[in-house]
C-alpha atoms as a PDB file:
ATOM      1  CA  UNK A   1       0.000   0.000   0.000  1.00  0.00           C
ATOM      2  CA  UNK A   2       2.281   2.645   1.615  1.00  0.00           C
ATOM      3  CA  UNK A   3       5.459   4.085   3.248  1.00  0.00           C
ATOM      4  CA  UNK A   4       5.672   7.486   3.948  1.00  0.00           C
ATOM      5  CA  UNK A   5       8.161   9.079   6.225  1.00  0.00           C
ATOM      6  CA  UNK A   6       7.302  12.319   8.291  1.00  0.00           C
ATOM      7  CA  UNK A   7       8.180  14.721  10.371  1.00  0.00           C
ATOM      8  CA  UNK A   8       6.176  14.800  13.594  1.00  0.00           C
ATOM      9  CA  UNK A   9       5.049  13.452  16.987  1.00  0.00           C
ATOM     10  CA  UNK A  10       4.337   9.758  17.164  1.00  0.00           C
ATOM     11  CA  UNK A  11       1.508  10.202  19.924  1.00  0.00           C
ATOM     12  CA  UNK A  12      -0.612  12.705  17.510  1.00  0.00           C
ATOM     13  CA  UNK A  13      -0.904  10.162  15.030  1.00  0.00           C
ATOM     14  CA  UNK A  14      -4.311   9.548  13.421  1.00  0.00           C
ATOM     15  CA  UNK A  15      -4.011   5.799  12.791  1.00  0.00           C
ATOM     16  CA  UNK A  16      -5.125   2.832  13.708  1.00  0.00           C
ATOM     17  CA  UNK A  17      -1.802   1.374  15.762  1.00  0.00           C
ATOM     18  CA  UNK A  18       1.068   3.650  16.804  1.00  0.00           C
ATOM     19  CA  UNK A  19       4.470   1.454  17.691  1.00  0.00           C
ATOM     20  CA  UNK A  20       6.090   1.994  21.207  1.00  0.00           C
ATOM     21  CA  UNK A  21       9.804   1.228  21.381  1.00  0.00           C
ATOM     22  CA  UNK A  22       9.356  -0.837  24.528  1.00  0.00           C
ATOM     23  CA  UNK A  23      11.587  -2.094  27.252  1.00  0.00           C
ATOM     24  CA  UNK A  24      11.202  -6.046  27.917  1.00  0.00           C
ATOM     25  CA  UNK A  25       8.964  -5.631  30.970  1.00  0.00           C
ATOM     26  CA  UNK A  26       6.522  -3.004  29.639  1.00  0.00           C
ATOM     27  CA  UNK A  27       7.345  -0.992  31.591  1.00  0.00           C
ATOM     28  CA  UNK A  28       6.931   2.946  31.651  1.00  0.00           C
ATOM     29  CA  UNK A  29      10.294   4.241  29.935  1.00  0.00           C
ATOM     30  CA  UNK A  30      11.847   7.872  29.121  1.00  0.00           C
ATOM     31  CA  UNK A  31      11.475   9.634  25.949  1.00  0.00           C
ATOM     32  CA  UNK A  32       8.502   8.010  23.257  1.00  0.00           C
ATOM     33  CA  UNK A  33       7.545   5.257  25.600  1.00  0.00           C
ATOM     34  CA  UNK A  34       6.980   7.810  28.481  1.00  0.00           C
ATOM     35  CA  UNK A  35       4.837   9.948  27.011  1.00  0.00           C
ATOM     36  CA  UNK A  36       2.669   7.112  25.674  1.00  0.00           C
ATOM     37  CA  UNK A  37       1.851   6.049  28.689  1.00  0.00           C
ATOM     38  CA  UNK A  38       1.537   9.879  30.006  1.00  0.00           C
ATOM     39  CA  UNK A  39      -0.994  10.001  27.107  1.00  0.00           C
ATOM     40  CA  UNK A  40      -2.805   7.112  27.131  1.00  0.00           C
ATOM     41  CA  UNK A  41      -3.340   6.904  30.801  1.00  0.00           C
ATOM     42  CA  UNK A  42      -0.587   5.722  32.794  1.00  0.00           C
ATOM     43  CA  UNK A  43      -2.678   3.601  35.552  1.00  0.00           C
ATOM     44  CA  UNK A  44      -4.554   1.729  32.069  1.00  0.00           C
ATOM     45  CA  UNK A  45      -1.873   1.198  30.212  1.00  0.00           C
ATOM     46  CA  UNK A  46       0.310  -0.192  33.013  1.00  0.00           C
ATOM     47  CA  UNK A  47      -2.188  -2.813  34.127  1.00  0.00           C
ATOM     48  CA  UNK A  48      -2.295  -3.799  30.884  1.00  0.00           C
ATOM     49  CA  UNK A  49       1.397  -4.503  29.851  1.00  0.00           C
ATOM     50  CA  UNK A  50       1.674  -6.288  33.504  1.00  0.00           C
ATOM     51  CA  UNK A  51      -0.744  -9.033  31.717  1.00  0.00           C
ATOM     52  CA  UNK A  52       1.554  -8.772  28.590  1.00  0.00           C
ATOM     53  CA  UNK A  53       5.338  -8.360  30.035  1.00  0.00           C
ATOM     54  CA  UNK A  54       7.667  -9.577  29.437  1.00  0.00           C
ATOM     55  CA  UNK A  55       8.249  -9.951  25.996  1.00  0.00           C
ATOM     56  CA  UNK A  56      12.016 -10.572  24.051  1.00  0.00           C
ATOM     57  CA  UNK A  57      13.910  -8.234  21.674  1.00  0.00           C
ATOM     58  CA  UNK A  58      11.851  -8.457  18.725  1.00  0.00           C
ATOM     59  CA  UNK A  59       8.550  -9.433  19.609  1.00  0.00           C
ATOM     60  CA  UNK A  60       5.945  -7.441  19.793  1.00  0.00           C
ATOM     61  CA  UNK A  61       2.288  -7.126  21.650  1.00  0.00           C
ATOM     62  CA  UNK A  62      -0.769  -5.615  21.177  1.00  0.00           C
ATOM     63  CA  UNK A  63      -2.851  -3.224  23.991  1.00  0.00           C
ATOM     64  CA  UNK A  64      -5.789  -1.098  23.558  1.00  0.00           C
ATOM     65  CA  UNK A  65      -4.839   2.645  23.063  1.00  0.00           C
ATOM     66  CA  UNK A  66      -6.881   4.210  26.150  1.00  0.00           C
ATOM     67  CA  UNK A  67      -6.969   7.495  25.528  1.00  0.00           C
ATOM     68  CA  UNK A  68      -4.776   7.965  22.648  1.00  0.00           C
ATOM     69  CA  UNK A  69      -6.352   8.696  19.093  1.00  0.00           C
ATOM     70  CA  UNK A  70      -4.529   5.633  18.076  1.00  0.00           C
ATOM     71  CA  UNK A  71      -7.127   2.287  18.783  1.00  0.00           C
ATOM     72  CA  UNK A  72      -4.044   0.199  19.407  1.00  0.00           C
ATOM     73  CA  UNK A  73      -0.238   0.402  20.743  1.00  0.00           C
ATOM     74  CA  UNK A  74       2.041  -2.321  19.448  1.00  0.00           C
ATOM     75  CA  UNK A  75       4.915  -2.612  22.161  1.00  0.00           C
ATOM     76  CA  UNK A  76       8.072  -4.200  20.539  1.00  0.00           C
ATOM     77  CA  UNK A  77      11.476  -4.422  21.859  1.00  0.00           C
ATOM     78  CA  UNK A  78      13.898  -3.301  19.863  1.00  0.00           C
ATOM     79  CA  UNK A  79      18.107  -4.208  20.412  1.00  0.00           C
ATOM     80  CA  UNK A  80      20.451  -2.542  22.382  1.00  0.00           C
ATOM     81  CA  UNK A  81      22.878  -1.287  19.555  1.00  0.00           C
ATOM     82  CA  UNK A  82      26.368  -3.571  20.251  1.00  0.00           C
ATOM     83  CA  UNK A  83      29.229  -2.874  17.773  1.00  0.00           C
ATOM     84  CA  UNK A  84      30.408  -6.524  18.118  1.00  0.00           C
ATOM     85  CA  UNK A  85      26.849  -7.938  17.560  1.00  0.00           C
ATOM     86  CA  UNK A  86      25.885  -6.146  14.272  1.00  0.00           C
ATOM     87  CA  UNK A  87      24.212  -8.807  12.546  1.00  0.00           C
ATOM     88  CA  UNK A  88      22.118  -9.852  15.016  1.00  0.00           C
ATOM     89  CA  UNK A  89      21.324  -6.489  16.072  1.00  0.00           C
ATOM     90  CA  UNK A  90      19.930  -5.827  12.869  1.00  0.00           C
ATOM     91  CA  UNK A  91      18.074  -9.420  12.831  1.00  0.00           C
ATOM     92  CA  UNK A  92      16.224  -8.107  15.995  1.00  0.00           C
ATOM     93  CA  UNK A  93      15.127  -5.251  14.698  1.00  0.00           C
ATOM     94  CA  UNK A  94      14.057  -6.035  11.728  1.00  0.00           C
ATOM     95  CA  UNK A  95      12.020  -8.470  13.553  1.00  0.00           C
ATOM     96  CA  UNK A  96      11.024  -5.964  16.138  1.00  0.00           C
ATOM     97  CA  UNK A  97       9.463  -4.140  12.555  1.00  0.00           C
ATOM     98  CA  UNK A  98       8.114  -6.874  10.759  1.00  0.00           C
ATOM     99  CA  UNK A  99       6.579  -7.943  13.894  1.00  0.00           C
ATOM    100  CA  UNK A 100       4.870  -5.029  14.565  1.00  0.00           C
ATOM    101  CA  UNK A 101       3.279  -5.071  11.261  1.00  0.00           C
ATOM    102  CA  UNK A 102       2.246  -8.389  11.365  1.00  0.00           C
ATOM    103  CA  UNK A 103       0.637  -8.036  14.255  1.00  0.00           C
ATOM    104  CA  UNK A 104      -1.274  -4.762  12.909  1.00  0.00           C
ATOM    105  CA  UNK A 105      -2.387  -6.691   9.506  1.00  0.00           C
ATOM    106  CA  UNK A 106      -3.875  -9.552  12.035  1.00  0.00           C
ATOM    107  CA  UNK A 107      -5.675  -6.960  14.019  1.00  0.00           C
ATOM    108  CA  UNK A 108      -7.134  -5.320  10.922  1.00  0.00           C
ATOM    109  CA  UNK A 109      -5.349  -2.118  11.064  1.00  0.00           C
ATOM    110  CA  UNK A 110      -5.082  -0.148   7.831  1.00  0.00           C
ATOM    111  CA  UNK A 111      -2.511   2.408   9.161  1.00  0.00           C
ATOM    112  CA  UNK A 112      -0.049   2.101  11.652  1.00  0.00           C
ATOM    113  CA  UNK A 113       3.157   4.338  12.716  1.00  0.00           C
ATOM    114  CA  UNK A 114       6.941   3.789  14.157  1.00  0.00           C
ATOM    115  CA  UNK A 115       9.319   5.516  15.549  1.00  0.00           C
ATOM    116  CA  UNK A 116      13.101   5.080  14.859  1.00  0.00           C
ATOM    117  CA  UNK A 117      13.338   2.185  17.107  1.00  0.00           C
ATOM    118  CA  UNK A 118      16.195   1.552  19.172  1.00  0.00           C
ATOM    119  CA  UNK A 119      18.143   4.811  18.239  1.00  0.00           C
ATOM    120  CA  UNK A 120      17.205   6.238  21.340  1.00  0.00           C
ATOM    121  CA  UNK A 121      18.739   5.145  24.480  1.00  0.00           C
ATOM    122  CA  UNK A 122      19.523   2.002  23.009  1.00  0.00           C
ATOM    123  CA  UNK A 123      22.186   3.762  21.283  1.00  0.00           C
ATOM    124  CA  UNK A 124      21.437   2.334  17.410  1.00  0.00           C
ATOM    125  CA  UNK A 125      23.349   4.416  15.060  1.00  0.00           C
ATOM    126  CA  UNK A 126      20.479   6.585  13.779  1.00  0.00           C
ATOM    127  CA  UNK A 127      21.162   6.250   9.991  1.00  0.00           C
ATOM    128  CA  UNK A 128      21.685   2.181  10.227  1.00  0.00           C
ATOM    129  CA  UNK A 129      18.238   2.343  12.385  1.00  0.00           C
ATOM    130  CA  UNK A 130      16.391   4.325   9.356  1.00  0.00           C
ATOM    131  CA  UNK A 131      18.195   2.105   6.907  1.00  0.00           C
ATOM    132  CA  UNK A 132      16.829  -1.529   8.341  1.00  0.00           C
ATOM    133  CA  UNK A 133      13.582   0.522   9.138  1.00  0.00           C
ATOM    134  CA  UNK A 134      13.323   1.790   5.148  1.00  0.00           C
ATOM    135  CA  UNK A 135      14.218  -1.763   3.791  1.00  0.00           C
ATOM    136  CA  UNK A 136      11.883  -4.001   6.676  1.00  0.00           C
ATOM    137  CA  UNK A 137       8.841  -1.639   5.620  1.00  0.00           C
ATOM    138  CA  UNK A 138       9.201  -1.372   2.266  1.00  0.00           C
ATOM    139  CA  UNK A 139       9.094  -5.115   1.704  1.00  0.00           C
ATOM    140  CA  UNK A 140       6.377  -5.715   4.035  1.00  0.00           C
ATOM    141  CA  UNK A 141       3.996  -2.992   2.157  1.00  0.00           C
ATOM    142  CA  UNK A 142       4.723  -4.798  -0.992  1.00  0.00           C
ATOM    143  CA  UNK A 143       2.950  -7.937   0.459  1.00  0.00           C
ATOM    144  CA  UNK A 144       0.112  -6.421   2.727  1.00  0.00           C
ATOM    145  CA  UNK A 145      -2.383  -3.926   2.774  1.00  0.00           C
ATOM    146  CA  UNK A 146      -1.564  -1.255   5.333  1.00  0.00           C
ATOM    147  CA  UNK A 147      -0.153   2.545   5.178  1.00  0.00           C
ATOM    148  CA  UNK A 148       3.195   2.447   6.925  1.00  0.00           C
ATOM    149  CA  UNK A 149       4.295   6.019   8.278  1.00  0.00           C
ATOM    150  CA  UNK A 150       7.755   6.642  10.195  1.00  0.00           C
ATOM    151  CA  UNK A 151       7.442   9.268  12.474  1.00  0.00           C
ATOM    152  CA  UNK A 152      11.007  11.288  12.735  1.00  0.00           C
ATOM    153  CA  UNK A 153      10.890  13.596  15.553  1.00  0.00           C
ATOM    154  CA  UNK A 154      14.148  15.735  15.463  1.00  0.00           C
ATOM    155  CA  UNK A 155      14.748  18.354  12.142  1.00  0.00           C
ATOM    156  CA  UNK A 156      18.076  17.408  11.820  1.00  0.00           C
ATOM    157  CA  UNK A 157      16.871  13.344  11.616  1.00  0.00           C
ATOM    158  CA  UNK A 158      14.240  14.127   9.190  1.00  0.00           C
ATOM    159  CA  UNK A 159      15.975  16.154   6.887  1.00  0.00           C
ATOM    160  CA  UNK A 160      18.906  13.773   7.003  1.00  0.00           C
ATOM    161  CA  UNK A 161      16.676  11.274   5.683  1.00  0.00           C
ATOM    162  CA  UNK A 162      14.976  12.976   2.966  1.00  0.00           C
ATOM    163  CA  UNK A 163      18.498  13.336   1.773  1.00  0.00           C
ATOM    164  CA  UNK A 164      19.037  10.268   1.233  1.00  0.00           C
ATOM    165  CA  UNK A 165      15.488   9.147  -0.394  1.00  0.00           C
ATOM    166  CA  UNK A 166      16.511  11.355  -2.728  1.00  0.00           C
ATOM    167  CA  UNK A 167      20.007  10.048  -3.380  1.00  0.00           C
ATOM    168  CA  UNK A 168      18.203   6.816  -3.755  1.00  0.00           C
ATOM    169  CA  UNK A 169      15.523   8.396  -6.282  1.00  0.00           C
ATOM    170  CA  UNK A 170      18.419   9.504  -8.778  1.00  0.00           C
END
């Protein structure tokens, strides 16, 4: 269907799923993860993932999305970037992706977005991250029916990235 990438805030996302990098217990985190629960209703949310938790690096679970305008949040668990583990670093999270949008095409979802996962505090170079992202998406959309949108918070990121969907147009 579709991949677009965008400049924005994850959490005022019109679609049907929005993606929370999660940490292994479900628990409440810093940064994206923080202020999904903040948003969606801490208390909710919490009880929820306490049925849920915990999960491994790369698998990913479904909860209602309270009070967010997203119906769903798909928690998945990306890798904790290691230099000496590249390759399965980027194993994990391109299953951490896929997963995630399997588990939105099961639910019915027709739209669903990400952040960068794991190039947070999990320290994944942030151009590999968009890289595995661009390539995990792009061949999942070519199989299934769902708009894919990657949600880049930070100017600098986004524009970054343009830059080099464009190298990759010419």
């Amino acid at each position: 269907m579709d991949f677009l990438i965008i400049k924005g805030d994850l959490i005022n996302m019109e679609v049907d799923a929005i993606v929370n990098s999660a940490n292994t217990e479900l628990l409440v985190g810093g940064g994206v993860c923080g202020s999904i629960f903040r948003d969606a209703g801490k208390e909710l949310l919490g009880e929820e993932c306490k049925k849920l938790a915990p999960i491994n690096t790369g698998e990913a679970v479904l909860t209602p999305g309270f009070n967010l305008r997203a119906k769903y949040i798909i928690h998945t668990v990306g890798p904790i970037y290691d230099e000496n583990k590249k390759e399965d670093c980027e194993n994990k999270l391109r299953k951490s992706y896929y997963n995630s949008m399997q588990l939105a095409v099961n639910y019915s979802c027709k739209t669903i977005a990400f952040p960068l996962i794991s190039s947070g505090i999990y320290g994944y170079p942030k151009t590999e991250a968009f890289l595995i992202a661009k390539s995990e998406i792009e061949e999942f959309v070519k199989k299934n029916k769902i708009k894919v949108y990657l949600v880049i918070y930070e100017e600098s990121d986004y524009e970054k990235f343009k830059k080099i969907l464009e190298l990759e147009k010419n």
